[in-house]
Protein backbone atom coordinates (compact mmCIF):
# COMPACT_ATOMS: atom_id res chain seq x y z
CA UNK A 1 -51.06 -7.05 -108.07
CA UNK A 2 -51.48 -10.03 -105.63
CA UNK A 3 -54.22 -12.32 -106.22
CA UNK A 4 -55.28 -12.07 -102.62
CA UNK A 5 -55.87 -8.30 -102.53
CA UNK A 6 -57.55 -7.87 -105.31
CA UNK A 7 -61.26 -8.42 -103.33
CA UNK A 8 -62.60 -6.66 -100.48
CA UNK A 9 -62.84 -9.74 -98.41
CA UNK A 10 -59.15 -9.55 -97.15
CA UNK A 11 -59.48 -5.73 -96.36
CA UNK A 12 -62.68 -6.44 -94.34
CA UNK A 13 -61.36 -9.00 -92.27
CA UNK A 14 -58.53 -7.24 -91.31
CA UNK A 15 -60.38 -3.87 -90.55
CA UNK A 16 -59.29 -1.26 -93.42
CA UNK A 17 -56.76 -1.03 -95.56
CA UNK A 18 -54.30 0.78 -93.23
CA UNK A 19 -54.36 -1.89 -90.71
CA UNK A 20 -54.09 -4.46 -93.52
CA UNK A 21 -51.08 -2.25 -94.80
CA UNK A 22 -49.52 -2.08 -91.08
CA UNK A 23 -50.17 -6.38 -90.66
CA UNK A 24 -47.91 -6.88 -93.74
CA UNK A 25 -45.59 -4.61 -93.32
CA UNK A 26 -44.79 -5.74 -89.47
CA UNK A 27 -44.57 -9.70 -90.85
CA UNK A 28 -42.62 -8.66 -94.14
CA UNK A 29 -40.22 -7.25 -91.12
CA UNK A 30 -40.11 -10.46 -88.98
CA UNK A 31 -39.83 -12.50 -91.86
CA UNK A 32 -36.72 -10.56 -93.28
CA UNK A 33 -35.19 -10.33 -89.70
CA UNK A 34 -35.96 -14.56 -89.87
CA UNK A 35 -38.78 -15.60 -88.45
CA UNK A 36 -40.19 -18.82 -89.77
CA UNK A 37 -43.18 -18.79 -92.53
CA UNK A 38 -46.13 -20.68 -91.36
CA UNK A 39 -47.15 -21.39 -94.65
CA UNK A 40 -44.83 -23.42 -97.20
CA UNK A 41 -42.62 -20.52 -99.13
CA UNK A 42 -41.66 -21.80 -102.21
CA UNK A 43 -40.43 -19.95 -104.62
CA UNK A 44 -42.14 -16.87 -102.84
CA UNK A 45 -41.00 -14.02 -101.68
CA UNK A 46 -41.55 -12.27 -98.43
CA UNK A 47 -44.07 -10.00 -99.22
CA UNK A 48 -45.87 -12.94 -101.24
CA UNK A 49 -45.81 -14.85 -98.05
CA UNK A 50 -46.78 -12.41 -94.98
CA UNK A 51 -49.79 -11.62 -97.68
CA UNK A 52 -50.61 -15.18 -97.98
CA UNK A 53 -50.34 -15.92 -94.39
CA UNK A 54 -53.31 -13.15 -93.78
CA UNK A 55 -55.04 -14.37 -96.90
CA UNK A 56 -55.38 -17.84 -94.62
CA UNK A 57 -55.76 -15.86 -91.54
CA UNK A 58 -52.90 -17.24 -89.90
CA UNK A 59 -51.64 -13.82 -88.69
CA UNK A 60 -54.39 -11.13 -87.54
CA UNK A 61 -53.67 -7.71 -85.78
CA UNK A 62 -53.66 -6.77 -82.23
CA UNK A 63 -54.60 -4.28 -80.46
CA UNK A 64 -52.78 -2.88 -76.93
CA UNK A 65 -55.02 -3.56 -73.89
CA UNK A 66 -54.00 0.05 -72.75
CA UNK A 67 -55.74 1.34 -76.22
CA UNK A 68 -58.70 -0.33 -75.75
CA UNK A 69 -59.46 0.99 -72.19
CA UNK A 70 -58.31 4.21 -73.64
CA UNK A 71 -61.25 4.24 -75.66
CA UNK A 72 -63.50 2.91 -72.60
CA UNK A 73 -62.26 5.40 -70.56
CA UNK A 74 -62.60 8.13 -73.58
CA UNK A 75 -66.58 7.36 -73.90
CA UNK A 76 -67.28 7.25 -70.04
């Protein structure tokens, strides 16, 4: 297991663990189809790095505009 993912603290700033899961995934993806790291690789892998990147809180998920007015629009 990664270092980083081993606490709670990752998981929480990120929102849950699916949206964690979805944040790696999509940056394991852009790094693979080369995009630059915007951390210092290494010897790392691509998975090591998109999970270090969030680890430092260089990368953080997004949500659509249209969702959030969605859910505006939903309560109203």
């Amino acid at each position: 297991m990664f270092q980083p993912l081993k606490g709670d603290d990752i998981v929480n700033r990120v929102g849950g663990r699916f949206k964690l899961t979805a944040l790696i995934q999509h940056r394991v993806r852009e790094l693979m189809e080369g995009s630059r790291p915007l951390i210092e690789r290494g010897s790392r892998s691509d998975l090591e790095v998109a999970i270090e990147e969030v680890s430092q809180g260089k990368i953080t998920i997004e949500m659509p505009a249209e969702t959030k007015s969605a859910k505006t629009d939903a309560q109203e």
